[in-house]
N, C-alpha and C. Protein backbone atom coordinates (compact mmCIF):
# COMPACT_ATOMS: atom_id res chain seq x y z
N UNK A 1 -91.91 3.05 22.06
CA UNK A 1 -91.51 1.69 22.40
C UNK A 1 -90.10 1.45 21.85
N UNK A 2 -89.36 0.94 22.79
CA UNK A 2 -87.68 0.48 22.12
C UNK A 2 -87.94 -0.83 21.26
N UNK A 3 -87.16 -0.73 20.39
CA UNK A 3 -86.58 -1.47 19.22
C UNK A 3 -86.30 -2.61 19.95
N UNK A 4 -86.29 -4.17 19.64
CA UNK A 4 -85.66 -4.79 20.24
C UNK A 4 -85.03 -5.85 19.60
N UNK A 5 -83.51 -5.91 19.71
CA UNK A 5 -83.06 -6.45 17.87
C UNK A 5 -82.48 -7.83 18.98
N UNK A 6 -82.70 -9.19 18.35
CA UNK A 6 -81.96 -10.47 19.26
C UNK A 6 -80.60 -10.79 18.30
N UNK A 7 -79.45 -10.22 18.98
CA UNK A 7 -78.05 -10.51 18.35
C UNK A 7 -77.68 -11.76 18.78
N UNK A 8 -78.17 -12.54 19.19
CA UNK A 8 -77.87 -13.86 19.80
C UNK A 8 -78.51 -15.19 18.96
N UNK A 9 -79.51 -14.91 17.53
CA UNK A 9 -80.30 -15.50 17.17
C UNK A 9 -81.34 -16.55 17.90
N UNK A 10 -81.45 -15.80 19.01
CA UNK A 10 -82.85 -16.35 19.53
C UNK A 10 -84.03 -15.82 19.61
N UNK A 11 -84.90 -16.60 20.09
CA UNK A 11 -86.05 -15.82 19.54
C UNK A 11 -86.72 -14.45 19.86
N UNK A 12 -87.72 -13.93 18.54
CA UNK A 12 -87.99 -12.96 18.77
C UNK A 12 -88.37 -12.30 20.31
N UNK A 13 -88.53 -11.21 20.32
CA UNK A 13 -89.43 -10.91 21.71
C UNK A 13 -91.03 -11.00 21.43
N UNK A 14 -91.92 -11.14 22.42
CA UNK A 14 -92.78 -11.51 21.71
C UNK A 14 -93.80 -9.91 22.50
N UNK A 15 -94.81 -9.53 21.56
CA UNK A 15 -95.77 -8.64 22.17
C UNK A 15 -97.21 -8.89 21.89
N UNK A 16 -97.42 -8.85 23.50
CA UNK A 16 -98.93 -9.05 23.19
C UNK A 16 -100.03 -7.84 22.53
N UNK A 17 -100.67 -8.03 22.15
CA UNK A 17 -101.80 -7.11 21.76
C UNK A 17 -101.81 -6.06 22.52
N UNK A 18 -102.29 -4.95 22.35
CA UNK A 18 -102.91 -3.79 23.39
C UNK A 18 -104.53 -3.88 23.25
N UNK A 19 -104.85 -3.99 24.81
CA UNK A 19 -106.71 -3.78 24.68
C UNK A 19 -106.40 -2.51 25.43
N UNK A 20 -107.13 -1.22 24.93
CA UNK A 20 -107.36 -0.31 25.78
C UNK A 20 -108.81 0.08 26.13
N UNK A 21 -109.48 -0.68 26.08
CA UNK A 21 -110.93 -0.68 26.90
C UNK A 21 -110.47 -0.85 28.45
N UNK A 22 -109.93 -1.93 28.74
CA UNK A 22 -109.67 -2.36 30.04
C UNK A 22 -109.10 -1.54 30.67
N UNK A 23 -108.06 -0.47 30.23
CA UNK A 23 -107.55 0.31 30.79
C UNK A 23 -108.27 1.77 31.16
N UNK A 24 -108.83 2.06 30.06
CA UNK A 24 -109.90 3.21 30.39
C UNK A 24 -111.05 3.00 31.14
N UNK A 25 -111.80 1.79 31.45
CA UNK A 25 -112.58 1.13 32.40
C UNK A 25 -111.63 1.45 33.71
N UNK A 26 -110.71 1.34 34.14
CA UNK A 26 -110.10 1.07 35.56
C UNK A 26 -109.98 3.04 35.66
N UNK A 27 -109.64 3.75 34.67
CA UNK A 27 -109.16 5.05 34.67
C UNK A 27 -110.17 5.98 34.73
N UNK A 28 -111.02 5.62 33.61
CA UNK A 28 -111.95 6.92 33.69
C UNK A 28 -113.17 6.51 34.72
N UNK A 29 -113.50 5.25 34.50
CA UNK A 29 -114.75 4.70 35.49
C UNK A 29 -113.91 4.41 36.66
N UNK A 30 -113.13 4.34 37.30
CA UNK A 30 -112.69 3.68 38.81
C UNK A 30 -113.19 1.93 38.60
N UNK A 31 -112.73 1.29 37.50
CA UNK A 31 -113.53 -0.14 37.88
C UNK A 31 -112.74 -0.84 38.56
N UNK A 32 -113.35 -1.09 39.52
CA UNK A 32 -112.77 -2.18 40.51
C UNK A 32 -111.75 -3.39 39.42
N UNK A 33 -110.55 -4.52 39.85
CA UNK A 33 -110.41 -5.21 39.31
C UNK A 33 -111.28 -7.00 38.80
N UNK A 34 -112.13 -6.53 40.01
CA UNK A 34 -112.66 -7.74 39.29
C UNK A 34 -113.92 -7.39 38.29
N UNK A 35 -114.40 -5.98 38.59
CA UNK A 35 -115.74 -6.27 37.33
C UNK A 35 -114.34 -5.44 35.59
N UNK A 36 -113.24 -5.45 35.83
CA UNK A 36 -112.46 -5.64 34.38
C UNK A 36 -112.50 -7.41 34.36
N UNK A 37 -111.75 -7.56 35.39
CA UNK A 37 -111.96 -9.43 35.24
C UNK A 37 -113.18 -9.93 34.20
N UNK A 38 -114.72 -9.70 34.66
CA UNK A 38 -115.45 -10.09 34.61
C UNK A 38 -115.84 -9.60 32.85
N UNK A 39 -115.62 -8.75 32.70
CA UNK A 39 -115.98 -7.69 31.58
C UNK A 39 -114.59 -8.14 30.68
N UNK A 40 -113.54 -8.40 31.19
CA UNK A 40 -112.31 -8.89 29.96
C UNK A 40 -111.72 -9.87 30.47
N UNK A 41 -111.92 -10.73 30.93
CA UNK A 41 -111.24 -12.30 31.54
C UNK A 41 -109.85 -12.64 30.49
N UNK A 42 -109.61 -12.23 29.33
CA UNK A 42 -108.24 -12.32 29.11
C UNK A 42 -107.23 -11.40 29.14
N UNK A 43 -107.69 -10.13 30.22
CA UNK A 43 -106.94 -9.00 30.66
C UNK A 43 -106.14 -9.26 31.52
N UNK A 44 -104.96 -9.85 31.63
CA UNK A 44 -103.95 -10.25 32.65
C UNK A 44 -104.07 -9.54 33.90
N UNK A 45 -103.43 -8.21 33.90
CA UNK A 45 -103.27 -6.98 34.50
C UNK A 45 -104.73 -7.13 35.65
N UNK A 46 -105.51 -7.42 35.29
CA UNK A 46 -106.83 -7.43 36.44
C UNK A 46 -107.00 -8.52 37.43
N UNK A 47 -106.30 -9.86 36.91
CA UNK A 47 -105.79 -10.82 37.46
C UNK A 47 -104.34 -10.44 38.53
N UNK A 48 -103.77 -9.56 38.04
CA UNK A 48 -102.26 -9.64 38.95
C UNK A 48 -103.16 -9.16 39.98
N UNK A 49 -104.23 -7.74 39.53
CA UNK A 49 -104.13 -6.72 41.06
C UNK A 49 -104.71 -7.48 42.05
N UNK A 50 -105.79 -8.27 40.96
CA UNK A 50 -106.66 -9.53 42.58
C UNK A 50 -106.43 -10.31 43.05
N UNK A 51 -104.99 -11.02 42.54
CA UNK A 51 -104.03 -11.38 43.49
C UNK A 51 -103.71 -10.90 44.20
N UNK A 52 -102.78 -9.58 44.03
CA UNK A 52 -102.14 -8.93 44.65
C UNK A 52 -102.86 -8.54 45.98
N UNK A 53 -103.91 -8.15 46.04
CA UNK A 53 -105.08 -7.82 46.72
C UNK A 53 -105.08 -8.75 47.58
N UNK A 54 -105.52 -9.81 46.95
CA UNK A 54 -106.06 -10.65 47.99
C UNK A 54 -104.85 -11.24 49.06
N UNK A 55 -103.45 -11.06 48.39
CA UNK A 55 -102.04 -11.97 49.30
C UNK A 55 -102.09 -10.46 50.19
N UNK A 56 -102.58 -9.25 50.30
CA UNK A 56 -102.00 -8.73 51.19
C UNK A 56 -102.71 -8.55 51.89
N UNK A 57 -103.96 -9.00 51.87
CA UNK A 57 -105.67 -9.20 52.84
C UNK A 57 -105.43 -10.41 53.52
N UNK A 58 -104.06 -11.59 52.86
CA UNK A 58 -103.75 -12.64 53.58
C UNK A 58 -104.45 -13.99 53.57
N UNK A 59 -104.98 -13.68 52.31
CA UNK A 59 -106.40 -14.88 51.50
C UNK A 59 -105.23 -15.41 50.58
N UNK A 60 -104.08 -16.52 51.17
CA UNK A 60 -103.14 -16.95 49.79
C UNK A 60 -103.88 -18.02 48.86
N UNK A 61 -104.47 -18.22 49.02
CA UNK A 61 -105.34 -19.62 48.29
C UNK A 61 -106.26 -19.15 47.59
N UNK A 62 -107.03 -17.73 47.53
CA UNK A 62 -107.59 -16.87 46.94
C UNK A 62 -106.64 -16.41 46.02
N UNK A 63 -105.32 -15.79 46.50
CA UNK A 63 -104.24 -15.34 45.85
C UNK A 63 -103.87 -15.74 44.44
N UNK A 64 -103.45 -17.09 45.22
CA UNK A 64 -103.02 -18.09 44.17
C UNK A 64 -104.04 -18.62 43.00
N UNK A 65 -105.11 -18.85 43.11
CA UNK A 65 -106.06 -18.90 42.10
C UNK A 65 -106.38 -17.64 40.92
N UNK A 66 -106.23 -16.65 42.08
CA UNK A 66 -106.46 -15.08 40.66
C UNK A 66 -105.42 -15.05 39.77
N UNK A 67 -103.84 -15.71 40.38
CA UNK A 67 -102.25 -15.47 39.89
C UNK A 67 -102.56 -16.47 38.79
N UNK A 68 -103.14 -17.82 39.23
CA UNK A 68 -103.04 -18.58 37.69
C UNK A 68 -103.60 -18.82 36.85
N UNK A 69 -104.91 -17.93 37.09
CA UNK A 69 -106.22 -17.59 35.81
C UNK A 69 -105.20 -16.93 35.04
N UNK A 70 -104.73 -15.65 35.76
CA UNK A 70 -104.25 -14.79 34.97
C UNK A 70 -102.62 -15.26 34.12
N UNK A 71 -102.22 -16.01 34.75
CA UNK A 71 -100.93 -16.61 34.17
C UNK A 71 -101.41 -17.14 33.05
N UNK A 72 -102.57 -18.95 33.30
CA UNK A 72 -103.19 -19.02 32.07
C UNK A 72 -103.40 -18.34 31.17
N UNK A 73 -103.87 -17.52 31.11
CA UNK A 73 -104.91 -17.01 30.00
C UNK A 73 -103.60 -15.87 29.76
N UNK A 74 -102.61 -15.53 30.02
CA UNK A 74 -101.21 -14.58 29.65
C UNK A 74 -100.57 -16.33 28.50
N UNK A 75 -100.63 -16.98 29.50
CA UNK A 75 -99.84 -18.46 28.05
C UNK A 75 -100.48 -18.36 26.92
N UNK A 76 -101.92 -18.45 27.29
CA UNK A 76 -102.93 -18.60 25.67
C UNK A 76 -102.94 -17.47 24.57
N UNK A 77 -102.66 -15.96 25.36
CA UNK A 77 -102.59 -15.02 24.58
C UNK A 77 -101.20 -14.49 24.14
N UNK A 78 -100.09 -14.98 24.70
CA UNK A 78 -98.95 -15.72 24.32
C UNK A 78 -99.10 -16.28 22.90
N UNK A 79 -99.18 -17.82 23.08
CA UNK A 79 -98.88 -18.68 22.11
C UNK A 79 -99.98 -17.97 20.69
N UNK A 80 -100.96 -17.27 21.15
CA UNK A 80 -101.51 -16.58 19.98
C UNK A 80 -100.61 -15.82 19.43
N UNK A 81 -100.02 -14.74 20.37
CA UNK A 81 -99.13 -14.00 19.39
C UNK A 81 -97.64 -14.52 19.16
N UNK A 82 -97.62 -15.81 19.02
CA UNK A 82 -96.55 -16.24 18.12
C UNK A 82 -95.93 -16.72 19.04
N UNK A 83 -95.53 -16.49 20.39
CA UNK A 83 -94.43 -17.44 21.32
C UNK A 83 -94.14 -18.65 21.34
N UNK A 84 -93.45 -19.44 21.46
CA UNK A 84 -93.48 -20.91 21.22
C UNK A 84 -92.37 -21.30 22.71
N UNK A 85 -93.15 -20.92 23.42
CA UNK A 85 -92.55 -21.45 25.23
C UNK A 85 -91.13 -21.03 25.65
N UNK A 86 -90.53 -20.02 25.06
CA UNK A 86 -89.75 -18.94 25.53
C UNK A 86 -89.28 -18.03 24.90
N UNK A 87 -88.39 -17.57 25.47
CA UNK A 87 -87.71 -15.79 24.56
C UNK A 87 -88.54 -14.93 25.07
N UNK A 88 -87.85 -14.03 25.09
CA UNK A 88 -88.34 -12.29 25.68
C UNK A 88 -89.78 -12.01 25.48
N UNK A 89 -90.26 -11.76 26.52
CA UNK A 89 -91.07 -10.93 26.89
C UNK A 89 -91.40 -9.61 27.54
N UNK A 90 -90.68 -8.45 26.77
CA UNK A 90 -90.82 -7.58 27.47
C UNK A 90 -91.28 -6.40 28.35
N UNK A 91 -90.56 -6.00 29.16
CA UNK A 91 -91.24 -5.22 30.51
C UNK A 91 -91.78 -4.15 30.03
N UNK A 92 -90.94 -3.57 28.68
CA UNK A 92 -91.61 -1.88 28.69
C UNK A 92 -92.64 -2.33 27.41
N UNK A 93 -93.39 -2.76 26.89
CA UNK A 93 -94.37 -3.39 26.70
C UNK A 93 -95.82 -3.30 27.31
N UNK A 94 -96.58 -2.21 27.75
CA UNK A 94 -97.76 -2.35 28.79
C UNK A 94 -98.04 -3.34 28.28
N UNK A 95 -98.90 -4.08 26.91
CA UNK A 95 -99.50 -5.38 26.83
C UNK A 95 -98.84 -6.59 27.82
N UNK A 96 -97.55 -6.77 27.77
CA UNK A 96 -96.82 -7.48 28.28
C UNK A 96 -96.87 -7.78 30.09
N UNK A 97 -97.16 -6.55 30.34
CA UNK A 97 -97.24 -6.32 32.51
C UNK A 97 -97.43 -7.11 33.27
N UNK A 98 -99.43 -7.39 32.52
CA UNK A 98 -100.23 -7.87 32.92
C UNK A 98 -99.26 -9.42 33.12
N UNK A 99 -99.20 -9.96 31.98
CA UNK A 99 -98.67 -11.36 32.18
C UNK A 99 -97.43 -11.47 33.65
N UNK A 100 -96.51 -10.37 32.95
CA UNK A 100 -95.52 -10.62 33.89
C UNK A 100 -95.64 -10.70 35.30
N UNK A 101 -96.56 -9.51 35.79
CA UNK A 101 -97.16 -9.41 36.83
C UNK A 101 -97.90 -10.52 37.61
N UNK A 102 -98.74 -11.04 36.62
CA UNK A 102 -99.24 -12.58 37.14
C UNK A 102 -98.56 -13.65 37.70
N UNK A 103 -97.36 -13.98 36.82
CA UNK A 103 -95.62 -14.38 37.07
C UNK A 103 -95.79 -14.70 38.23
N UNK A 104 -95.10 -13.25 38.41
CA UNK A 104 -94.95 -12.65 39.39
C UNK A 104 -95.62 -12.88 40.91
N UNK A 105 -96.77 -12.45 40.77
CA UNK A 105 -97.99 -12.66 41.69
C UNK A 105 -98.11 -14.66 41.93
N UNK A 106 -97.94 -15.50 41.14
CA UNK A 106 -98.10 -16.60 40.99
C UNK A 106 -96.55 -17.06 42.09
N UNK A 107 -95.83 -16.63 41.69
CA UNK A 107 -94.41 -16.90 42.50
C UNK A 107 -94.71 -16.85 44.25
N UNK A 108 -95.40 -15.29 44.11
CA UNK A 108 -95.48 -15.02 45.60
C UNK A 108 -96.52 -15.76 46.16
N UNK A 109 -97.77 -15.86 46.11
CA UNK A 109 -98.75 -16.36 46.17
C UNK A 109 -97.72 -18.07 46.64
N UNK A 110 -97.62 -19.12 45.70
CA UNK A 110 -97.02 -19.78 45.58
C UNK A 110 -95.92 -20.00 46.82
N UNK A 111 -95.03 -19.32 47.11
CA UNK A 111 -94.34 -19.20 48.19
C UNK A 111 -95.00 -19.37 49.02
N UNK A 112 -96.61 -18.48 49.49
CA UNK A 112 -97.20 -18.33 50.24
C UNK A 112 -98.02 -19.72 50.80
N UNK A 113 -98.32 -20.37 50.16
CA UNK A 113 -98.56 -21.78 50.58
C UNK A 113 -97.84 -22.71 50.26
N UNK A 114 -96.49 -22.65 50.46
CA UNK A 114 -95.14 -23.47 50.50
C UNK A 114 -94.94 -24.01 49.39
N UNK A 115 -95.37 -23.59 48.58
CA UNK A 115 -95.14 -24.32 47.25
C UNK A 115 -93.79 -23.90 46.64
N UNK A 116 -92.58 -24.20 47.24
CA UNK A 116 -91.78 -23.56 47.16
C UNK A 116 -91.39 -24.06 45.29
N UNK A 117 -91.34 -25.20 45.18
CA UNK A 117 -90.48 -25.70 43.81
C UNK A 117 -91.54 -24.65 42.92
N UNK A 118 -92.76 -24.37 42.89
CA UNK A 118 -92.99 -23.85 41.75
C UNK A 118 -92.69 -22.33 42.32
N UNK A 119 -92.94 -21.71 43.19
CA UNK A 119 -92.18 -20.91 43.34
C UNK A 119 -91.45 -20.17 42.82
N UNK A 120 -90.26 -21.37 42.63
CA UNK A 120 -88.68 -20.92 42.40
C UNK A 120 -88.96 -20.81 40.57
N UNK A 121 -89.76 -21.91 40.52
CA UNK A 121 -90.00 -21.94 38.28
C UNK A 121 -90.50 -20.77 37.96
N UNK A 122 -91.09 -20.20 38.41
CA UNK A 122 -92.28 -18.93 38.59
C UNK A 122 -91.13 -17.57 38.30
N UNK A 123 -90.03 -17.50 39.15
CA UNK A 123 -89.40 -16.53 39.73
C UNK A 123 -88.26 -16.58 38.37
N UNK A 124 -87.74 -17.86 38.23
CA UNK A 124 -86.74 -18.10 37.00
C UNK A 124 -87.40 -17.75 35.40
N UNK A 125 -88.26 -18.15 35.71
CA UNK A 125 -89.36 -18.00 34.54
C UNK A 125 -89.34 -16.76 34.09
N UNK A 126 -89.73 -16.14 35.03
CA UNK A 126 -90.15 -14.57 35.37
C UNK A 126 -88.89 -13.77 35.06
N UNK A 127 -87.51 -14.39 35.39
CA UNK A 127 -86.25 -13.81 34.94
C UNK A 127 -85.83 -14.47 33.01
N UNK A 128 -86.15 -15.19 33.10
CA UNK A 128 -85.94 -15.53 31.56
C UNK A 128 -86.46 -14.65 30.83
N UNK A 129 -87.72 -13.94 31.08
CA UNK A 129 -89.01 -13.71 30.02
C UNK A 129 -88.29 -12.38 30.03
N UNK A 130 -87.95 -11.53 31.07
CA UNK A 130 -87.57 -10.57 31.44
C UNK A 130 -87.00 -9.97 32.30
N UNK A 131 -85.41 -9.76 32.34
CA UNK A 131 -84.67 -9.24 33.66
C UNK A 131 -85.21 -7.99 34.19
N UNK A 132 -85.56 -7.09 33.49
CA UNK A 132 -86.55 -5.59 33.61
C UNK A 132 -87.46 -6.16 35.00
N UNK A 133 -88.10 -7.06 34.39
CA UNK A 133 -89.56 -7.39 35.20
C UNK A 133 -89.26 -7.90 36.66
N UNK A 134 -88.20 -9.03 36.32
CA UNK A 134 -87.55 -9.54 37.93
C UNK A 134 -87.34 -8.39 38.42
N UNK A 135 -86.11 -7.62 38.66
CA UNK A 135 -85.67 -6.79 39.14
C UNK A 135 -86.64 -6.04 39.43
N UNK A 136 -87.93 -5.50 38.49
CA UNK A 136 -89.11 -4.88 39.04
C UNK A 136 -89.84 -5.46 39.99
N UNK A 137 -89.95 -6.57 39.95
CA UNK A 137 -91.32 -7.32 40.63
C UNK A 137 -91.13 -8.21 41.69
N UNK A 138 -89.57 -8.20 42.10
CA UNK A 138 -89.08 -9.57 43.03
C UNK A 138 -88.42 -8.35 44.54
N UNK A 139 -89.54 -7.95 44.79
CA UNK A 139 -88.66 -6.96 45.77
C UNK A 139 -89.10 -7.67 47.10
């Protein structure tokens, strides 16, 4: 993991926890994303894919609901590990993905039933926390 020093005196970057149950559940068992959902509901990362899933099955209202469980519950496990509503969150970070990804997924989703103003907060948001992640995730 890179070092990440703030020469600007703002705030730290923040990192979430690592669960690696959730990950070896999807790897060694093939678990679908929703029985990780179901089995770790504050696993971000299982939230992005059933978004993701569902906006390209064309269910945006399905979409959008998986994007902001998982956004939620990325804020709550956030402000646990110390964030206080901005500064870095970074991309090379696996703990971190999940959230961003949700972002992410929440932006598009969002777009997807014209919700354009949050949208656009979603997408800026998503560039504040992490330029890595935009540039990854805004294609």
């Amino acid at each position: 993991m890179a070092i990440h020093k703030n020469l600007l005196g703002g705030p730290e970057p923040t990192f979430l926890p690592e669960e690696d149950e959730p990950y070896r559940m999807m790897a060694e068992q093939s678990a679908s994303p929703t029985q990780v959902a179901a089995d770790f509901p504050t696993f971000c990362l299982a939230w992005a894919m059933l978004s993701d899933d569902a906006l390209a099955a064309g269910r945006s209202v399905e979409a959008y609901a998986y994007a902001r469980t998982g956004y939620h519950r990325g804020l709550d496990s956030l402000r646990r590990a110390g964030w206080k509503g901005h500064g870095p969150i970074p991309w090379d970070h696996r703990a971190n993905r999940g959230f961003l990804r949700c972002l992410a997924a929440l932006a598009r989703a969002a777009e997807s039933i014209k919700e354009t103003e949050e949208a656009n907060r979603c997408w800026e948001f998503l560039n504040d926390s992490s330029a890595e992640a935009f540039a990854e995730l805004k294609q």
